[in-house]
Protein backbone atom coordinates (compact mmCIF):
# COMPACT_ATOMS: atom_id res chain seq x y z
CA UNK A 1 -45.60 13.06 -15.09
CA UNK A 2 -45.36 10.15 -12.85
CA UNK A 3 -42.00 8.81 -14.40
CA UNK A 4 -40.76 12.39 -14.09
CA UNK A 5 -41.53 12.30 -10.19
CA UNK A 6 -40.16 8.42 -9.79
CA UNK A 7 -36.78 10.12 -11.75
CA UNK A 8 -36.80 12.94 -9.45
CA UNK A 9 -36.80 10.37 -6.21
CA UNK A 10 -34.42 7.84 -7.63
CA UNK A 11 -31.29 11.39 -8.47
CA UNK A 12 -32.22 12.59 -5.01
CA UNK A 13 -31.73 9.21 -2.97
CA UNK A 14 -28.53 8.36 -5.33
CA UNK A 15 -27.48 11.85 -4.24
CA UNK A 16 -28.25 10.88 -0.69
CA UNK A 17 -26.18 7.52 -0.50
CA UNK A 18 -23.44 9.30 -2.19
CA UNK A 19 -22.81 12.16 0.08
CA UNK A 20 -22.50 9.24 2.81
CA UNK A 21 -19.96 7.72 1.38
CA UNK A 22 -16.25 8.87 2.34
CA UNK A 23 -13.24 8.85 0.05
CA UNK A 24 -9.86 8.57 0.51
CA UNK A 25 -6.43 7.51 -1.82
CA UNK A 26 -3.42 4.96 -1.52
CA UNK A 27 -0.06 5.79 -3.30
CA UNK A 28 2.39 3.28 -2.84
CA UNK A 29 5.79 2.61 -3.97
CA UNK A 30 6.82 5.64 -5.99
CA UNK A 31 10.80 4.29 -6.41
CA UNK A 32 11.31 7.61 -8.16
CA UNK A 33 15.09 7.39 -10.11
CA UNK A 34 15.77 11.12 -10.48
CA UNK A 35 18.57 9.91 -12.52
CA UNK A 36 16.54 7.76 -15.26
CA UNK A 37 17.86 8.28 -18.83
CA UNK A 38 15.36 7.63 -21.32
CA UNK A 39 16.88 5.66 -24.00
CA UNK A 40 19.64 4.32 -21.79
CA UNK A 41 20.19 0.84 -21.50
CA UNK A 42 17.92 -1.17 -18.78
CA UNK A 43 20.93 -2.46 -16.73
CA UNK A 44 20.00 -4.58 -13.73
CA UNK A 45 17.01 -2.50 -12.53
CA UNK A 46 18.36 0.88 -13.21
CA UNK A 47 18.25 3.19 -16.40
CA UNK A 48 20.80 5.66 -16.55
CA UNK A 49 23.53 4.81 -19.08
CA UNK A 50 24.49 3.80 -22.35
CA UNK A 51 21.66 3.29 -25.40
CA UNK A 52 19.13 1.18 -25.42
CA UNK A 53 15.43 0.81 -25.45
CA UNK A 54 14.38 2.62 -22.30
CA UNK A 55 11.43 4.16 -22.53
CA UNK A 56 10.48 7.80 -22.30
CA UNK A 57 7.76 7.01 -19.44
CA UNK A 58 9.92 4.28 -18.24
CA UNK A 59 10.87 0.77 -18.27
CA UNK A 60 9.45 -2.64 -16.47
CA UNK A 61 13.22 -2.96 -15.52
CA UNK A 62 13.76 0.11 -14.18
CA UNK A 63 12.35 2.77 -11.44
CA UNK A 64 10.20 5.93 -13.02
CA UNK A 65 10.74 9.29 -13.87
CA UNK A 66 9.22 12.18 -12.50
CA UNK A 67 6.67 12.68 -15.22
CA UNK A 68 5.18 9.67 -13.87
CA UNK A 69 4.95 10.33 -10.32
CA UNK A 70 3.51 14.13 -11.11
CA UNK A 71 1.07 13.20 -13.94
CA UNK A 72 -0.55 10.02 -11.30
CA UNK A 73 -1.12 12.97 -8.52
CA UNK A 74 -2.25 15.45 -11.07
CA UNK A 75 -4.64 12.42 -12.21
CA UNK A 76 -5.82 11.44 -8.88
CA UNK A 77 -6.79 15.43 -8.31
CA UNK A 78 -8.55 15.43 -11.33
CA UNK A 79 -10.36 12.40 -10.32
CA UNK A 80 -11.19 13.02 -6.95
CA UNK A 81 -10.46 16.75 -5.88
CA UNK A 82 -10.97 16.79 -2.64
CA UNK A 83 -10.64 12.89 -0.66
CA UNK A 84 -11.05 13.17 3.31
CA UNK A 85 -7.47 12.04 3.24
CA UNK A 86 -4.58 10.45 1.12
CA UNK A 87 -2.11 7.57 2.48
CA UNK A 88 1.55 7.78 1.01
CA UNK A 89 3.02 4.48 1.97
CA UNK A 90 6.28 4.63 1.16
CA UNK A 91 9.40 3.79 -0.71
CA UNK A 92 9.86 7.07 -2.76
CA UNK A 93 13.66 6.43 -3.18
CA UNK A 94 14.72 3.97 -6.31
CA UNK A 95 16.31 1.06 -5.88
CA UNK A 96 19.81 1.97 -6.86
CA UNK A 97 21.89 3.29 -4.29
CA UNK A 98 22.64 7.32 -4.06
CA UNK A 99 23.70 9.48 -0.93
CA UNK A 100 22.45 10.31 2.48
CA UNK A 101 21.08 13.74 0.56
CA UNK A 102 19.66 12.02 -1.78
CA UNK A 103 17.36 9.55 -0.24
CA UNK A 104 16.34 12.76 2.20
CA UNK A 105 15.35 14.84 -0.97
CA UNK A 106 13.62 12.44 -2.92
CA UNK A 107 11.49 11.73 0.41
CA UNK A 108 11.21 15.45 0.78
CA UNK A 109 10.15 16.12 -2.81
CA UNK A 110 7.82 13.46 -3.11
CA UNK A 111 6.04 14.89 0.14
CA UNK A 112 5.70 18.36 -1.66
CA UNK A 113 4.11 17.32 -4.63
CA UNK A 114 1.40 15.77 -2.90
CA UNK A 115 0.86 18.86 -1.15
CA UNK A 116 1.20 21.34 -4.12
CA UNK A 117 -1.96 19.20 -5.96
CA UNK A 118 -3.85 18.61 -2.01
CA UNK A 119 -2.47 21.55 0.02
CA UNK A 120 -5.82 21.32 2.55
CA UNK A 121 -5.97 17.71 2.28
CA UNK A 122 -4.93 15.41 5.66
CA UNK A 123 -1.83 13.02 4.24
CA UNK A 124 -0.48 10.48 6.16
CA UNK A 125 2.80 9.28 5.47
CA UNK A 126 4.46 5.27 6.48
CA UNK A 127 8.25 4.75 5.93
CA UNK A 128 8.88 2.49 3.33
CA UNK A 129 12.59 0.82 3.54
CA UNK A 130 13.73 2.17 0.50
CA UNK A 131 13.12 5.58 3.21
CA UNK A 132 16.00 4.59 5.07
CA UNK A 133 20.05 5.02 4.41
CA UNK A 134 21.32 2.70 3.98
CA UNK A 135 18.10 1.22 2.46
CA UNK A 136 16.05 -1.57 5.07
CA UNK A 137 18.14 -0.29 7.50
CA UNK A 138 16.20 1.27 10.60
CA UNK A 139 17.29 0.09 14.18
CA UNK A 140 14.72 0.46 17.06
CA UNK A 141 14.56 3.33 19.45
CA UNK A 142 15.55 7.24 18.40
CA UNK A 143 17.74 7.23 15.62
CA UNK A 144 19.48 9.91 13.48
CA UNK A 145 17.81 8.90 10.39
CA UNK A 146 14.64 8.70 11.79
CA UNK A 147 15.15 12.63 12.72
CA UNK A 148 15.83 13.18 8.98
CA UNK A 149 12.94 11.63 7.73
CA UNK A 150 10.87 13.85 10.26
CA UNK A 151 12.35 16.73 8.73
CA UNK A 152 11.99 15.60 5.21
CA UNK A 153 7.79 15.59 5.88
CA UNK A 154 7.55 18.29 8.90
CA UNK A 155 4.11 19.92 7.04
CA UNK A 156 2.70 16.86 7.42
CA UNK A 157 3.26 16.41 11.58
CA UNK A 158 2.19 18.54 14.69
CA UNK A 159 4.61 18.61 17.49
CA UNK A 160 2.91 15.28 19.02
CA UNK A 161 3.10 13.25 15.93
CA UNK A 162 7.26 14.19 15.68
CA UNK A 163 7.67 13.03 18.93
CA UNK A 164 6.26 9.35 18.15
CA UNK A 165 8.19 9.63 14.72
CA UNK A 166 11.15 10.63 16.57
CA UNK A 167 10.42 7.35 18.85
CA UNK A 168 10.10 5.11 16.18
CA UNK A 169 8.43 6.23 13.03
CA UNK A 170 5.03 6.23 13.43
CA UNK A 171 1.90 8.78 14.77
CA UNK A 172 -1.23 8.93 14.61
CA UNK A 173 -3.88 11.36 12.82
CA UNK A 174 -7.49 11.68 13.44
CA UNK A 175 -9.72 12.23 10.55
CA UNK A 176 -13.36 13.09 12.15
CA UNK A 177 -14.34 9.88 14.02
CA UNK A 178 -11.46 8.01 12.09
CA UNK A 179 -8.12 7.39 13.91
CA UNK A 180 -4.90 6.62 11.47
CA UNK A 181 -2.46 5.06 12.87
CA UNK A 182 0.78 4.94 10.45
CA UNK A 183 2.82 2.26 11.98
CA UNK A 184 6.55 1.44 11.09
CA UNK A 185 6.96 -1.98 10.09
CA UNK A 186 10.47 -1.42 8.25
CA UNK A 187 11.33 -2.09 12.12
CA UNK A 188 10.39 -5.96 11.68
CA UNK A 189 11.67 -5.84 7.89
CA UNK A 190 13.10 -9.69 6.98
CA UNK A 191 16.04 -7.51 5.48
CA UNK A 192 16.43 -5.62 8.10
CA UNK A 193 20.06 -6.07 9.66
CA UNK A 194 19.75 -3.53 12.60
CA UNK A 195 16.72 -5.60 13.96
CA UNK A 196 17.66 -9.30 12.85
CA UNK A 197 18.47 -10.54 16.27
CA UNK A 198 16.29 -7.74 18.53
CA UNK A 199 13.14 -9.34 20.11
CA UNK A 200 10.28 -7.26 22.05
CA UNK A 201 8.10 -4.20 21.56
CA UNK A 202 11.02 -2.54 19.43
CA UNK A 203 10.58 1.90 19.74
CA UNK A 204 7.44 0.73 22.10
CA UNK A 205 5.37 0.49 18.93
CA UNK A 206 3.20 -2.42 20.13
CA UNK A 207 2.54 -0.43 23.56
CA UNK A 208 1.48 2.73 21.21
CA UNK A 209 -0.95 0.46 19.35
CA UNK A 210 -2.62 -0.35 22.69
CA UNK A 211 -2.71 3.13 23.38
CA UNK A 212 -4.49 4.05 20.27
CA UNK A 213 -6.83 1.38 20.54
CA UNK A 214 -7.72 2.42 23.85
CA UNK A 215 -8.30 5.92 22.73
CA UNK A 216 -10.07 5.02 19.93
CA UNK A 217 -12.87 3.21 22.60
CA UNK A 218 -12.38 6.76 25.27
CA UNK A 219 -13.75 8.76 22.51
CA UNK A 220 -16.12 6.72 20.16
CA UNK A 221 -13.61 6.17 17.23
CA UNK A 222 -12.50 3.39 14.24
CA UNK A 223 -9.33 2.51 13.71
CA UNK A 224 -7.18 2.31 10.79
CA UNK A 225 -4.30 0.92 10.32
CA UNK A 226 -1.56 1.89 7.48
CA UNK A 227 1.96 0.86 7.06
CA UNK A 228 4.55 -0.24 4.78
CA UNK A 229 5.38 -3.71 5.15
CA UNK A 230 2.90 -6.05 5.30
CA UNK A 231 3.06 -9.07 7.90
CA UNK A 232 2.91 -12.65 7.09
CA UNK A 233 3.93 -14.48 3.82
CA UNK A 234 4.94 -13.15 0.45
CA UNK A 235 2.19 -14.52 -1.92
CA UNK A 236 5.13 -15.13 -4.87
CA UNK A 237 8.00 -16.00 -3.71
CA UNK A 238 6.72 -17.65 0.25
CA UNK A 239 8.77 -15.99 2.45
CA UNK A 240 8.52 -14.11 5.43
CA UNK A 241 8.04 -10.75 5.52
CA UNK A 242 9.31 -9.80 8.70
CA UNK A 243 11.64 -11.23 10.57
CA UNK A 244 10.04 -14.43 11.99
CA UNK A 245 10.37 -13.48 15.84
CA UNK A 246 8.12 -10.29 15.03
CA UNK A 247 5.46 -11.54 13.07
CA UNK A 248 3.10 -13.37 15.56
CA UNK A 249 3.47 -10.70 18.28
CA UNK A 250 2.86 -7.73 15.50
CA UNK A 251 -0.17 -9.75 14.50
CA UNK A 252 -1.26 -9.97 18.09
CA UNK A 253 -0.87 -6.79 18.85
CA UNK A 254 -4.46 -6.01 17.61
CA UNK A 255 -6.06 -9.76 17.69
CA UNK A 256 -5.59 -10.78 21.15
CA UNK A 257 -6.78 -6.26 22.01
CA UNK A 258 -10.16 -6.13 22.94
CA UNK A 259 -10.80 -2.87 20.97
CA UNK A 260 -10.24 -4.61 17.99
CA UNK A 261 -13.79 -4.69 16.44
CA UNK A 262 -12.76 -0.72 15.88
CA UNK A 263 -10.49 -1.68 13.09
CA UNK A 264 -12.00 -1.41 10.25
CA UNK A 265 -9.07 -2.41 8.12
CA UNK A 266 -5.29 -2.47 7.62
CA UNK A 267 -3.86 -0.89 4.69
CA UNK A 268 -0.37 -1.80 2.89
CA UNK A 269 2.23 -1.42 0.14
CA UNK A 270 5.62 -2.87 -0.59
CA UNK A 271 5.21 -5.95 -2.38
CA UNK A 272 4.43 -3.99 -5.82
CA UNK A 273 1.85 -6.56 -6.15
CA UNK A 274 -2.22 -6.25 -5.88
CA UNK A 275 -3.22 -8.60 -2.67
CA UNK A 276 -4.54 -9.10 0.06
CA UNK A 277 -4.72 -10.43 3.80
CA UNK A 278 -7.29 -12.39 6.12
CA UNK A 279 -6.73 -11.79 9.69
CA UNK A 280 -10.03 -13.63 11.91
CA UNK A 281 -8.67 -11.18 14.36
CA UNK A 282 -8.55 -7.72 13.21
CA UNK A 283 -10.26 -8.18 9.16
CA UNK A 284 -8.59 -7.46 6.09
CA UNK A 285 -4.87 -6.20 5.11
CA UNK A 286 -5.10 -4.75 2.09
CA UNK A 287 -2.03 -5.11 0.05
CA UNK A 288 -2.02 -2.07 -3.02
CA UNK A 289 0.14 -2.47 -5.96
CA UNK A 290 3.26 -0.07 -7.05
CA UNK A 291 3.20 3.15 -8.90
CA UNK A 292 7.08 2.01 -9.99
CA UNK A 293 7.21 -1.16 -12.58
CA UNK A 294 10.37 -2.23 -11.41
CA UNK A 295 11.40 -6.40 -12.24
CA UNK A 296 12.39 -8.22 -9.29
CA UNK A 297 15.67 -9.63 -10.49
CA UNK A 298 15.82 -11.53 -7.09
CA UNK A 299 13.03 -12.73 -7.05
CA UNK A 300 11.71 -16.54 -8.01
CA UNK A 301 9.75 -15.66 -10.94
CA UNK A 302 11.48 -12.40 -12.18
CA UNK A 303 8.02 -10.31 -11.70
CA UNK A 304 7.22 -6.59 -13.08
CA UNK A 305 4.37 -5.24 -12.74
CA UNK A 306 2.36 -2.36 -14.57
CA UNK A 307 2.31 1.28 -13.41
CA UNK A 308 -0.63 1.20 -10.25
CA UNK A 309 -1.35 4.82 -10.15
CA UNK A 310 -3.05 4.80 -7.19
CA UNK A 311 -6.09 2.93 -5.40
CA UNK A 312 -9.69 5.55 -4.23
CA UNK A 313 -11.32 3.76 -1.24
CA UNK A 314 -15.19 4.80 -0.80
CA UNK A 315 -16.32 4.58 2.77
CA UNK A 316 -19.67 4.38 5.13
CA UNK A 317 -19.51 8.05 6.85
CA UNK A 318 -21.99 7.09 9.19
CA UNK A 319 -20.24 3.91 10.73
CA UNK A 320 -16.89 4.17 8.93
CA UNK A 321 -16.72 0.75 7.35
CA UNK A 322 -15.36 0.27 3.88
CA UNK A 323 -17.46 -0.32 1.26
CA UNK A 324 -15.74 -0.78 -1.93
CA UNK A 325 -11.87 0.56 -3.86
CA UNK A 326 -11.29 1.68 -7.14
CA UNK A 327 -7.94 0.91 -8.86
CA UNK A 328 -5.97 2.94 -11.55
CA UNK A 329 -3.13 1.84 -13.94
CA UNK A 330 -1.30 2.54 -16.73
CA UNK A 331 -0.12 0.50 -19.87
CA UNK A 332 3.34 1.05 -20.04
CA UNK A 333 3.98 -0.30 -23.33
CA UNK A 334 1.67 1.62 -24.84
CA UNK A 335 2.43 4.85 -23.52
CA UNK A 336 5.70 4.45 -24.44
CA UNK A 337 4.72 3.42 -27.91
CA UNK A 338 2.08 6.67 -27.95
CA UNK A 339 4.06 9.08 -26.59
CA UNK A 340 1.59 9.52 -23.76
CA UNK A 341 0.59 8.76 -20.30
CA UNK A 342 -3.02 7.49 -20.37
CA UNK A 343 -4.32 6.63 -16.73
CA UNK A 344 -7.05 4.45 -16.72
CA UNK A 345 -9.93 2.79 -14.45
CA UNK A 346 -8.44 -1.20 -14.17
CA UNK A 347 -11.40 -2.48 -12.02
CA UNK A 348 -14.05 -2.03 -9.18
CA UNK A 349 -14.05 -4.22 -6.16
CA UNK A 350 -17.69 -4.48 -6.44
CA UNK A 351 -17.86 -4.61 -10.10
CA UNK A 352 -16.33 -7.54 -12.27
CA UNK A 353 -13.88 -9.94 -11.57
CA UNK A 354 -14.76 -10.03 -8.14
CA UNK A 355 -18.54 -8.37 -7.60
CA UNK A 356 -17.50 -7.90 -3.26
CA UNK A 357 -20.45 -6.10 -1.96
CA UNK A 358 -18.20 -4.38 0.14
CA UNK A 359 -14.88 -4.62 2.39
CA UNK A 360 -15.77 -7.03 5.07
CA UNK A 361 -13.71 -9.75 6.11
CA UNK A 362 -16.84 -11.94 5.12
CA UNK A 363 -16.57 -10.54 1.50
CA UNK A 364 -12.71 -11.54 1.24
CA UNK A 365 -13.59 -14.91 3.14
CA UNK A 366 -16.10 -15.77 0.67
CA UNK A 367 -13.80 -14.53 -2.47
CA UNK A 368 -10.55 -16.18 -0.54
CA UNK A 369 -12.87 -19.61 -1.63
CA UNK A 370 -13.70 -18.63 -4.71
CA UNK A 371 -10.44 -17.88 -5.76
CA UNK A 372 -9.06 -21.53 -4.85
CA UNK A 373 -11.98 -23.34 -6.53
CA UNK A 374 -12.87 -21.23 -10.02
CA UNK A 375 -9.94 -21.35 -12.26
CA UNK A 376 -11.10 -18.77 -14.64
CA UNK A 377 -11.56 -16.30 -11.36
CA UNK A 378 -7.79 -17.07 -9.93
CA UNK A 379 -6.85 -16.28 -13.34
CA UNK A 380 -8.32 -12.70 -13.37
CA UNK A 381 -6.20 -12.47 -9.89
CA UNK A 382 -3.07 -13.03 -11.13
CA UNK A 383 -3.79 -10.92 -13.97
CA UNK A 384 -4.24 -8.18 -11.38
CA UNK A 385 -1.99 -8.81 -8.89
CA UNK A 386 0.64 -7.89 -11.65
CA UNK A 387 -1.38 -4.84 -12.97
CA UNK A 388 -2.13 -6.70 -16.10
CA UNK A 389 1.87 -7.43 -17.22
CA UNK A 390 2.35 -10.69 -18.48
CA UNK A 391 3.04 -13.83 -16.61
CA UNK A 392 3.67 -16.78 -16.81
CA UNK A 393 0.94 -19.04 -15.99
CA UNK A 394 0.55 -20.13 -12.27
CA UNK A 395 1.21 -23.56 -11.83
CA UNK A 396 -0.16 -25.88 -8.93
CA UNK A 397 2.60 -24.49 -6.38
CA UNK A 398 2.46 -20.95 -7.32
CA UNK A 399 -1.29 -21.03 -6.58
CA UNK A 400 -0.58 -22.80 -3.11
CA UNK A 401 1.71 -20.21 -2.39
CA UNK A 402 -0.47 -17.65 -3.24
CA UNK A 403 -3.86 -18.79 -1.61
CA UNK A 404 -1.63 -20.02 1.94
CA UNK A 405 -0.15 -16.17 1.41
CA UNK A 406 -3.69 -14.42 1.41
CA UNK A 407 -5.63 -16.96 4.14
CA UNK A 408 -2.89 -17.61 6.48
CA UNK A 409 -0.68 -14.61 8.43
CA UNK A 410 0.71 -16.93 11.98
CA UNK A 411 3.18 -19.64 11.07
CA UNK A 412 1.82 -22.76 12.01
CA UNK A 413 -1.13 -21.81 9.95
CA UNK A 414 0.67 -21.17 6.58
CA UNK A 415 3.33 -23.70 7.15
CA UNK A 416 0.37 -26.44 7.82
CA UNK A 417 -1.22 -24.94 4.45
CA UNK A 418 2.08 -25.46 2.07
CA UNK A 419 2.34 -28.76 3.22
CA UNK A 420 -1.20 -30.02 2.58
């Protein structure tokens, strides 16, 4: 009788803890090739001609296929019905070139299908650079493309958010006592041409993160902060990521604000890669891996990654902090080889490799250390950070570069780190 009552307790206070807890998903980097050929011959990052081993589910040297895209969303609704939000950040168009219509459709379609699977959920939508037309290309101020894009996701936007989109590509959404801010950092893009020699707030986008800091303090809120582009270093290859004239005043922006306690994290795609940030001013960037597989033929190491399906964040509802992600992938190999796309559980941010007890910058802090000093942990990192495709190993500079890349964002910080 007494292990019966004891039972009862323990369900109803797991219950309890639970219900507080807040959910919401990251989709990143969809680089969907509505022109992919399976069987065609991997040519240079795109699949569309000729025979070769393409797969049916795709190809670590090539974009994805719709099935892909659809079955992650249909997966992500099965998982998690009904999130308090999802965060699309970008790049839905492939890397191979196509037509003003084109990139504007595949945007278009890749908004709808996220809201035929969570028509009544909240989704809150970054411009990646593969967005623009031509691709990277997005000068500051009002802009035609930028009115396409607004067209491309109008269910998403009320008449307030298209007027900051039609500024410069980013709004803001408000979530109970949550404010989103989507931010467009394809403005400060290192490949970029439109913005290469601009300096200043470019579209006012610094003076609207003021704004919606200040906000967030009128009426009791958190912050959250979402983009495409991430600042500071790339943790491969060790270059900027913006322009260098932008990245110190993006950074301070919400360091040197004195709201910035509110934000309880930044959130990221782009890089394709699973990583992460430390900013002693405003917490943790986190940095999600790609849906697309796509090999980096210009990059230093030549570096695919596996299919990321998409990354579940559980949060505090009480005081908004994050407590913990869950990330999903898929073997590529083997679903080609099975004839079947098999979305799986990778890992747990509070389960094994890295056991965080939650989200905190202290968490990352103490795991940034870890990371540099257990070999056998930095190995389960770079194992990640690729979704589990294999690398080469990471010598003594590749590991600088990486740990500089995830402790450092201002210059003179990561420069002094390289060089030690």
């Amino acid at each position: 009788m007494n292990n019966l009552i004891l039972t009862s307790i323990f369900l109803t206070t797991l219950s309890l803890v639970c219900s507080l807890s807040g959910t919401f998903w990251q989709m990143t980097d969809q680089h969907y090739d509505w022109a992919y050929k399976p069987g065609s011959n991997p040519v240079r990052g795109v699949c569309r001609e000729g025979k070769g081993l393409a797969g049916l589910y795709g190809d670590y040297n090539c974009d994805v296929p719709w099935s892909v895209i659809e079955s992650a969303i249909k997966k992500m609704k099965e998982i998690d019905p009904n999130p308090d939000f999802i965060l699309n950040s970008g790049d839905s168009y492939p890397h191979a070139g196509g037509t003003i219509d084109d990139v504007a459709e595949t945007v278009k379609n890749t908004t709808e299908i996220l809201r035929k699977y969570f028509p009544d959920t909240p989704i809150i939508y970054s411009p990646g650079n593969h967005d623009f037309y031509p691709c990277h290309c997005c000068p500051a101020g009002p802009n035609f493309w930028l009115a396409v894009l607004s067209d491309q996701i109008k269910p998403l936007l009320n008449e307030e958010q298209r007027a900051t989109f039609a500024q410069g590509g980013y709004y803001s959404t408000v979530v109970g006592d949550l404010r989103i801010v989507s931010l467009n950092t394809v403005l400060y893009y290192s490949q970029n041409k439109d913005t290469a020699k601009g300096e200043g707030d470019l579209s006012e986008q610094y003076a609207f993160v003021k704004s919606e800091l200040d906000k967030a303090k009128k009426y009791n809120q958190k912050v959250l902060i979402v983009g495409h582009v991430p600042p500071g270093f790339d943790c491969d290859g060790g270059g900027h990521q913006f322009h260098p004239q932008f990245n110190v005043p993006y950074l301070q922006a919400f360091d040197t604000h004195p709201e910035k306690s509110r934000i309880i994290g930044q959130i990221y795609g782009h890089t394709h890669h699973d990583s992460y940030r430390l900013s002693n001013g405003s917490g943790v960037l986190f940095v999600a891996p790609s849906v697309d597989p796509w090999l980096d033929f210009w990059a230093q190491n030549q570096t695919a990654n596996n299919p990321a399906m998409a990354r579940r964040f559980f949060y505090d509802q009480d005081n908004l902090n994050l407590l913990k992600y869950e990330q999903y992938w898929m073997d590529l190999t083997l679903a080609n080889l099975n004839d079947k796309i098999d979305w799986q559980l990778e890992y747990q941010s509070d389960k094994a490799p890295f056991y965080l007890p939650d989200l905190s910058l202290k968490s990352f802090i103490n795991l940034t250390y870890k990371l540099e000093n257990d070999l056998v942990l930095f190995d389960n990192y770079y194992n990640l950070h690729y979704v589990q495709y294999p690398q080469i190993q990471c010598n003594s500079l590749c590991k600088k570069k990486q740990i500089c890349g995830l402790k450092y964002l201002y210059d003179s910080d990561y420069e002094k780190c390289r060089k030690n």
